[in-house]
N, C-alpha and C. Protein backbone atom coordinates (compact mmCIF):
# COMPACT_ATOMS: atom_id res chain seq x y z
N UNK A 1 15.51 1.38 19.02
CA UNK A 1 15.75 1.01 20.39
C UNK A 1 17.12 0.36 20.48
N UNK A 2 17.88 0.48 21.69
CA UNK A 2 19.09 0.30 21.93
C UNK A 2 19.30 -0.55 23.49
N UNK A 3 20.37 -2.04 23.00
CA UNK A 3 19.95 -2.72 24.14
C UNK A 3 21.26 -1.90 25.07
N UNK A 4 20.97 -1.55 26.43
CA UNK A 4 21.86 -1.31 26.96
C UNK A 4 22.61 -2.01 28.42
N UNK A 5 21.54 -3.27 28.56
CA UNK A 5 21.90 -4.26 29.77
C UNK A 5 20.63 -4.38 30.57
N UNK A 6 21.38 -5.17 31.76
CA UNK A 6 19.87 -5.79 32.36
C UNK A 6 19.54 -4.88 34.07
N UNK A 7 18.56 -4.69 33.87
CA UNK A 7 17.86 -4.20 35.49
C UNK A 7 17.54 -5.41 36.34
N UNK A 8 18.35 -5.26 37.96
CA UNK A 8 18.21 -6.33 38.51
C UNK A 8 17.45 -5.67 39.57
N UNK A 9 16.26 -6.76 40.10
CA UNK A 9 14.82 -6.30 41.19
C UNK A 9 15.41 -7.40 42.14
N UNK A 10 14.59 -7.13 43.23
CA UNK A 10 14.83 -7.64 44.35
C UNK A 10 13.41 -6.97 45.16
N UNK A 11 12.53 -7.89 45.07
CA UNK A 11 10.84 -7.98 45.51
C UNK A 11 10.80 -6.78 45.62
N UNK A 12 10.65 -6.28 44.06
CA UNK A 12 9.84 -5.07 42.83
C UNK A 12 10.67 -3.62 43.54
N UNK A 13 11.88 -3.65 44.02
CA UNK A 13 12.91 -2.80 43.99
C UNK A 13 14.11 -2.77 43.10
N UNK A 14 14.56 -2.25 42.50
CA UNK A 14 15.41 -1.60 41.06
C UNK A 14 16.73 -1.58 42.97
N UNK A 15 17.90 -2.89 42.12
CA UNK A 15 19.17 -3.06 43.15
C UNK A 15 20.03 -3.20 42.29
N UNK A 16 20.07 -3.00 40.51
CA UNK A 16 21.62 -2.89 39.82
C UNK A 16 20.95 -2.81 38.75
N UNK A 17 22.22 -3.11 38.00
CA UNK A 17 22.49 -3.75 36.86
C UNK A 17 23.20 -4.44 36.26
N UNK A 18 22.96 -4.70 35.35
CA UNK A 18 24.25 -5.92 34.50
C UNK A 18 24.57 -5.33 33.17
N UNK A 19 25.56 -5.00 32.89
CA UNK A 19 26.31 -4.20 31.44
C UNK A 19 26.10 -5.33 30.48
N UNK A 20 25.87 -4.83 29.25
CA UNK A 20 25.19 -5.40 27.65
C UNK A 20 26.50 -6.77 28.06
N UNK A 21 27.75 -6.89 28.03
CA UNK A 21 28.61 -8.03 27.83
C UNK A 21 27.96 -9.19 29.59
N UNK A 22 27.92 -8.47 30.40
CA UNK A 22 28.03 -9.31 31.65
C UNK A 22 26.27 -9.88 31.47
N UNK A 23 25.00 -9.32 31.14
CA UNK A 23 24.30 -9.82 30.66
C UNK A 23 23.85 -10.50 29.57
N UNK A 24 24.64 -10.20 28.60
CA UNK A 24 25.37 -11.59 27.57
C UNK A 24 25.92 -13.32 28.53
N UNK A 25 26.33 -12.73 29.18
CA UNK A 25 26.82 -14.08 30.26
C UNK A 25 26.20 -14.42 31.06
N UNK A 26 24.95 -13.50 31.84
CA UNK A 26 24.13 -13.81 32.57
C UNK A 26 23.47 -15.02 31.45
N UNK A 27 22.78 -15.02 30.73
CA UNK A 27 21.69 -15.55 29.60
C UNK A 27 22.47 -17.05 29.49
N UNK A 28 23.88 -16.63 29.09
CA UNK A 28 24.42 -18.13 29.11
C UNK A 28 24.33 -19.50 30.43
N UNK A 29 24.48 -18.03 31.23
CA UNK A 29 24.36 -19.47 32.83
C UNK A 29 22.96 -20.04 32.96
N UNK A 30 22.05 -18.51 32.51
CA UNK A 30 20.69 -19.16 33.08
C UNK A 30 19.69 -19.93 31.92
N UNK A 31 20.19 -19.72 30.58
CA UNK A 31 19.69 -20.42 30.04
C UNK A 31 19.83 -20.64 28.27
N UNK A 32 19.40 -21.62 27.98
CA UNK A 32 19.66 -22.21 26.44
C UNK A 32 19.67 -20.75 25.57
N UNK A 33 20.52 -21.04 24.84
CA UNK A 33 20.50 -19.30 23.60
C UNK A 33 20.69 -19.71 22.60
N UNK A 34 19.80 -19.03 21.65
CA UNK A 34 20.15 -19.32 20.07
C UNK A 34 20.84 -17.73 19.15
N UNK A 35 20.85 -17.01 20.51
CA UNK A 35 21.41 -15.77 19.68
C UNK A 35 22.34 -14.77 20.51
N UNK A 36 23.30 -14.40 20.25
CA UNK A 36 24.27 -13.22 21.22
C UNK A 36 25.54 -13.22 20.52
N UNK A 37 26.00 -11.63 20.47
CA UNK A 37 27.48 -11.55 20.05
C UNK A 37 28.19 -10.90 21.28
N UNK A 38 29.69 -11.43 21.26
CA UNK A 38 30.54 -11.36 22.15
C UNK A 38 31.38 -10.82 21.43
N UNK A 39 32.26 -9.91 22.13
CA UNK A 39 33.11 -9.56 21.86
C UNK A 39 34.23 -9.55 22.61
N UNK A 40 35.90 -10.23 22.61
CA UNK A 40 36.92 -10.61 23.61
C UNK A 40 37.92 -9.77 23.02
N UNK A 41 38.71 -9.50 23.96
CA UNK A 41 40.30 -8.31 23.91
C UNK A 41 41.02 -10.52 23.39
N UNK A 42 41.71 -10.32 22.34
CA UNK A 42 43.39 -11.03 21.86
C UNK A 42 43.93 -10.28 21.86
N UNK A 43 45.18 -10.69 21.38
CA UNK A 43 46.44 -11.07 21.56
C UNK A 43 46.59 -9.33 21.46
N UNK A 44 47.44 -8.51 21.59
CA UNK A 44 47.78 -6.93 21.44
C UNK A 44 46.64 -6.23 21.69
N UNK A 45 45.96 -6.10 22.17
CA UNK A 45 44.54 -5.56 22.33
C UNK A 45 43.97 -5.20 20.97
N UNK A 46 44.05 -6.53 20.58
CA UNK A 46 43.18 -6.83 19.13
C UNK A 46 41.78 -7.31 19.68
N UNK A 47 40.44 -7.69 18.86
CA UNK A 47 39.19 -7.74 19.10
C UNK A 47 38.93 -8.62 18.30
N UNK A 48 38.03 -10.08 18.91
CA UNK A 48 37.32 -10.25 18.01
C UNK A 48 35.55 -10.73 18.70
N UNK A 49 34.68 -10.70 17.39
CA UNK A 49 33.36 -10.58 17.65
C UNK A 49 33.02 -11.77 17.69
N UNK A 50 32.70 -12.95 18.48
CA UNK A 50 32.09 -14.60 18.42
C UNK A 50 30.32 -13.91 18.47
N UNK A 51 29.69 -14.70 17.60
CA UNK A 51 27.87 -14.93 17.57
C UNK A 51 27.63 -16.20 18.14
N UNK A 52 26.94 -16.26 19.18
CA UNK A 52 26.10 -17.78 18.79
C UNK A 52 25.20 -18.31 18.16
N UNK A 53 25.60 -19.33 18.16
CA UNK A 53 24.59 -20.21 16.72
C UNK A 53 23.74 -21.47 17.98
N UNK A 54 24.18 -21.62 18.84
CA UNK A 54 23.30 -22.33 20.15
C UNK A 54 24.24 -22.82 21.29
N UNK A 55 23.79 -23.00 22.34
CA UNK A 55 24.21 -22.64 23.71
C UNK A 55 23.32 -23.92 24.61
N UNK A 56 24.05 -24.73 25.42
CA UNK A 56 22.94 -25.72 26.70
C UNK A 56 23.97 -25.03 27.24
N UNK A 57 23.26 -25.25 29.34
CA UNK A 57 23.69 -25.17 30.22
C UNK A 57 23.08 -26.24 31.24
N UNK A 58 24.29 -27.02 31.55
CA UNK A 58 23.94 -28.17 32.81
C UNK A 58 24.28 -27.06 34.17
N UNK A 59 23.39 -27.88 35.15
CA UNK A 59 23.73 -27.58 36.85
C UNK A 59 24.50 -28.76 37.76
N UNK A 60 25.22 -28.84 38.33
CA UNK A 60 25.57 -29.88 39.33
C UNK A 60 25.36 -29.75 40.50
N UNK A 61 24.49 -30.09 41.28
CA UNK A 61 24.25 -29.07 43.05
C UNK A 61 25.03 -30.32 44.13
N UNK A 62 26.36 -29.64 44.47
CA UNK A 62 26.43 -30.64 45.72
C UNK A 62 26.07 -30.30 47.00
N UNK A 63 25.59 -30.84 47.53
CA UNK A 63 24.71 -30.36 48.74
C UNK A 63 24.94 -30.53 49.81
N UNK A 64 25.72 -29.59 51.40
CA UNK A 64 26.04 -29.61 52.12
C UNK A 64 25.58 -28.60 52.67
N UNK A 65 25.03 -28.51 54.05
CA UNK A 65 24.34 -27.55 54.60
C UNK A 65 25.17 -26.38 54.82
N UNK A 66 26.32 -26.63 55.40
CA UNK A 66 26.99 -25.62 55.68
C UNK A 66 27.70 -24.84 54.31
N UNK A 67 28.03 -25.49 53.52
CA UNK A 67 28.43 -24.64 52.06
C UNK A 67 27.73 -25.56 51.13
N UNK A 68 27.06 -25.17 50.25
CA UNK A 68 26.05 -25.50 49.21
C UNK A 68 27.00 -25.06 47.96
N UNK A 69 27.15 -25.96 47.06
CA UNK A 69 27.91 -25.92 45.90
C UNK A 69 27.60 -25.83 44.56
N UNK A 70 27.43 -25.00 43.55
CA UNK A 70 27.00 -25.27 42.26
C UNK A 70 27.77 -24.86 41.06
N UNK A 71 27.89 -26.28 40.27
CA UNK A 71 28.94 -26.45 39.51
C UNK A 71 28.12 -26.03 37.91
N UNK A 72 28.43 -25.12 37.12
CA UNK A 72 27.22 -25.07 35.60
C UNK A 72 28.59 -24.66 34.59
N UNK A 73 27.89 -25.70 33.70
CA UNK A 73 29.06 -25.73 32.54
C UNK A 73 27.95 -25.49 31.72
N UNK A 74 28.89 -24.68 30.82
CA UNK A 74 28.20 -24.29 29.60
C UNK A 74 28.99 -24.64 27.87
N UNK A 75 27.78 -25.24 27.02
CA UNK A 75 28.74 -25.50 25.96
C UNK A 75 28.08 -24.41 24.62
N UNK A 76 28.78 -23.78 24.08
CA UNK A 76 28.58 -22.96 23.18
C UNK A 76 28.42 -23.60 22.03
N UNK A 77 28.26 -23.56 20.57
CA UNK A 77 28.79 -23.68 19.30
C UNK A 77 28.03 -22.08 18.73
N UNK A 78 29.28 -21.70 18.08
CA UNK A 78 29.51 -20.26 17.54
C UNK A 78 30.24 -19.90 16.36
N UNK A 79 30.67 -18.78 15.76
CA UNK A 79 31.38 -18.44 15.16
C UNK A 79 31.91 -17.31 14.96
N UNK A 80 33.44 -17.40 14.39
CA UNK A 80 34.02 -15.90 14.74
C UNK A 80 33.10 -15.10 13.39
N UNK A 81 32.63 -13.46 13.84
CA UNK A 81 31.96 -12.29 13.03
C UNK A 81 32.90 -11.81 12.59
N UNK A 82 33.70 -10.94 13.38
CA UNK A 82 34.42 -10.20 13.15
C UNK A 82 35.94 -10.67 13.50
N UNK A 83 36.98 -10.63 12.98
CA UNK A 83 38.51 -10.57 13.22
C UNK A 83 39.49 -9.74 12.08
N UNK A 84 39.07 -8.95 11.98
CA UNK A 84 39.76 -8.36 11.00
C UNK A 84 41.38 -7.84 11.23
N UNK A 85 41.32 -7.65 12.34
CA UNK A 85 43.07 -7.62 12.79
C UNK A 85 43.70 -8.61 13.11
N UNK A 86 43.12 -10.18 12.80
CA UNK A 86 43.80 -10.87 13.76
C UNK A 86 43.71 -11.91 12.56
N UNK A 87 44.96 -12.29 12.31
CA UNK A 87 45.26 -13.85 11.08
C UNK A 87 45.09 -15.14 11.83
N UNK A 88 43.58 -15.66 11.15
CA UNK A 88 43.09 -16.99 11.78
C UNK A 88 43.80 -18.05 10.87
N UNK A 89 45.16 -18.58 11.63
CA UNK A 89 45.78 -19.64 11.34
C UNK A 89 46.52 -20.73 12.29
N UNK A 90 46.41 -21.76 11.99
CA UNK A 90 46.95 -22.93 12.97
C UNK A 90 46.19 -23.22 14.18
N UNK A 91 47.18 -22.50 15.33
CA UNK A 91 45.48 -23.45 16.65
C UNK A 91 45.15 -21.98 17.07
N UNK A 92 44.99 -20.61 16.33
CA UNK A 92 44.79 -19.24 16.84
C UNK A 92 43.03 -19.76 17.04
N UNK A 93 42.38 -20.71 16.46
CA UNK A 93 41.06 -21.02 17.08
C UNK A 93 40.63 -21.27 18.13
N UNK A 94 41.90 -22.42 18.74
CA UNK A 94 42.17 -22.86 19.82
C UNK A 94 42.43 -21.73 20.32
N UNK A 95 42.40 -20.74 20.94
CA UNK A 95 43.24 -19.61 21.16
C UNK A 95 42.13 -18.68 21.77
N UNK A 96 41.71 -18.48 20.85
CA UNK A 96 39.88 -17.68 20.41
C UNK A 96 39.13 -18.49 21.75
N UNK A 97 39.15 -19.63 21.47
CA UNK A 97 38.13 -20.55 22.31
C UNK A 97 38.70 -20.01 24.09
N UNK A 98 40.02 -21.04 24.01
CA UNK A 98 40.53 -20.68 25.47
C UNK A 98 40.12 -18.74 26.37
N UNK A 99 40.36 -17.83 25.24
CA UNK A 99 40.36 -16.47 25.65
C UNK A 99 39.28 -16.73 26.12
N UNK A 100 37.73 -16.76 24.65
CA UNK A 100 36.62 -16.50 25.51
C UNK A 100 35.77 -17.49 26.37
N UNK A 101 36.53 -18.43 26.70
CA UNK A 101 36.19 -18.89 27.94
C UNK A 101 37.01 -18.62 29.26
N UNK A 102 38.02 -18.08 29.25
CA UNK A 102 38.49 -17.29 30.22
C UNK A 102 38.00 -15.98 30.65
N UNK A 103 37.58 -14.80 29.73
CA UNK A 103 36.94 -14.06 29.77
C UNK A 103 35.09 -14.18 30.75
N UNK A 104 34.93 -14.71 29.82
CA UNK A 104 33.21 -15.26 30.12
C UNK A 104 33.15 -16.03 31.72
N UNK A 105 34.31 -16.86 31.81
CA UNK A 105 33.90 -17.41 33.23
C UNK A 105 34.57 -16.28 34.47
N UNK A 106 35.45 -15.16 34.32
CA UNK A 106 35.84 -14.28 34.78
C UNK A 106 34.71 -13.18 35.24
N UNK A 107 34.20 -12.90 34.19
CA UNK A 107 33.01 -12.37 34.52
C UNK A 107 31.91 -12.73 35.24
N UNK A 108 31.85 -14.34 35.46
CA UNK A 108 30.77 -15.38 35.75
C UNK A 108 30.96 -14.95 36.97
N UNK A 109 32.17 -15.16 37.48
CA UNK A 109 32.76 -15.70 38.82
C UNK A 109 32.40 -14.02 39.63
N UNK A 110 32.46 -12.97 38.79
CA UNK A 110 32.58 -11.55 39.46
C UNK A 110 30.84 -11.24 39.56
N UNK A 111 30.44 -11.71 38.88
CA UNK A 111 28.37 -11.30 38.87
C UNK A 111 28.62 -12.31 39.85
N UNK A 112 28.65 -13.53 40.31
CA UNK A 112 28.43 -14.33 41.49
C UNK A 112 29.01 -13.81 42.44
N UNK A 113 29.74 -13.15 43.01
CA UNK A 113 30.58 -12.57 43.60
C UNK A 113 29.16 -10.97 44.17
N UNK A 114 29.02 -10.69 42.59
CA UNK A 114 28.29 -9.38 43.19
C UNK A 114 26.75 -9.57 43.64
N UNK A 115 26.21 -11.22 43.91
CA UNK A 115 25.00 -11.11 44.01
C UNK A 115 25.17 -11.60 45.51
N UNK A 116 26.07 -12.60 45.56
CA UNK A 116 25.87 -12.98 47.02
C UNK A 116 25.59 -11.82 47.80
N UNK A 117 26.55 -10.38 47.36
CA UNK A 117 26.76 -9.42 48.60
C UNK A 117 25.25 -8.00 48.85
């Protein structure tokens, strides 16, 4: 069997889906993970593979009737799988980190984007 992403219902009607990476990120917003590999485009359209090793997610709700606000940070601890094209030296960790949290909340921001509508 082969995972290929998530089926999204809407009271027991089939209304999308979510691709294997964007449901990788779904799991992170909605909840604690002890397991998922990611994979992010560096530096030259080099690749590398992050696993998690565990995952929390807080909510912040500020609450105003007219726009309702929710703030969710997520903290990872992981490690790089794969980098085989890419020389892990100096702050290129730092680097790794910044991408795939740019990546991951890019995607966040575009599934929120596609549910409101």
């Amino acid at each position: 069997m082969q995972y290929k992403g998530l089926a999204l219902f809407k009271n027991d009607l089939y209304v999308g889906e979510l691709s294997n990476k964007d449901s990788y990120v779904f799991k992170l917003f909605y909840e604690k993970t002890k397991t998922g590999t990611y994979e992010i485009s560096f530096k030259n359209k080099k690749y590398i593979a992050t696993e998690n090793i565990r995952s929390k997610v807080k909510y912040k709700v500020s609450c105003s009737q007219d726009n309702p606000r929710v703030a969710v940070h997520v903290s990872v601890i992981g490690e790089v799988k794969d980098a085989s094209s890419v020389l892990m030296k100096g702050n290129t960790m730092k680097e790794v980190e910044q991408e795939w949290s740019k990546e991951t909340t890019k995607r966040a921001e575009k599934m929120m984007t596609n549910f409101r509508s």
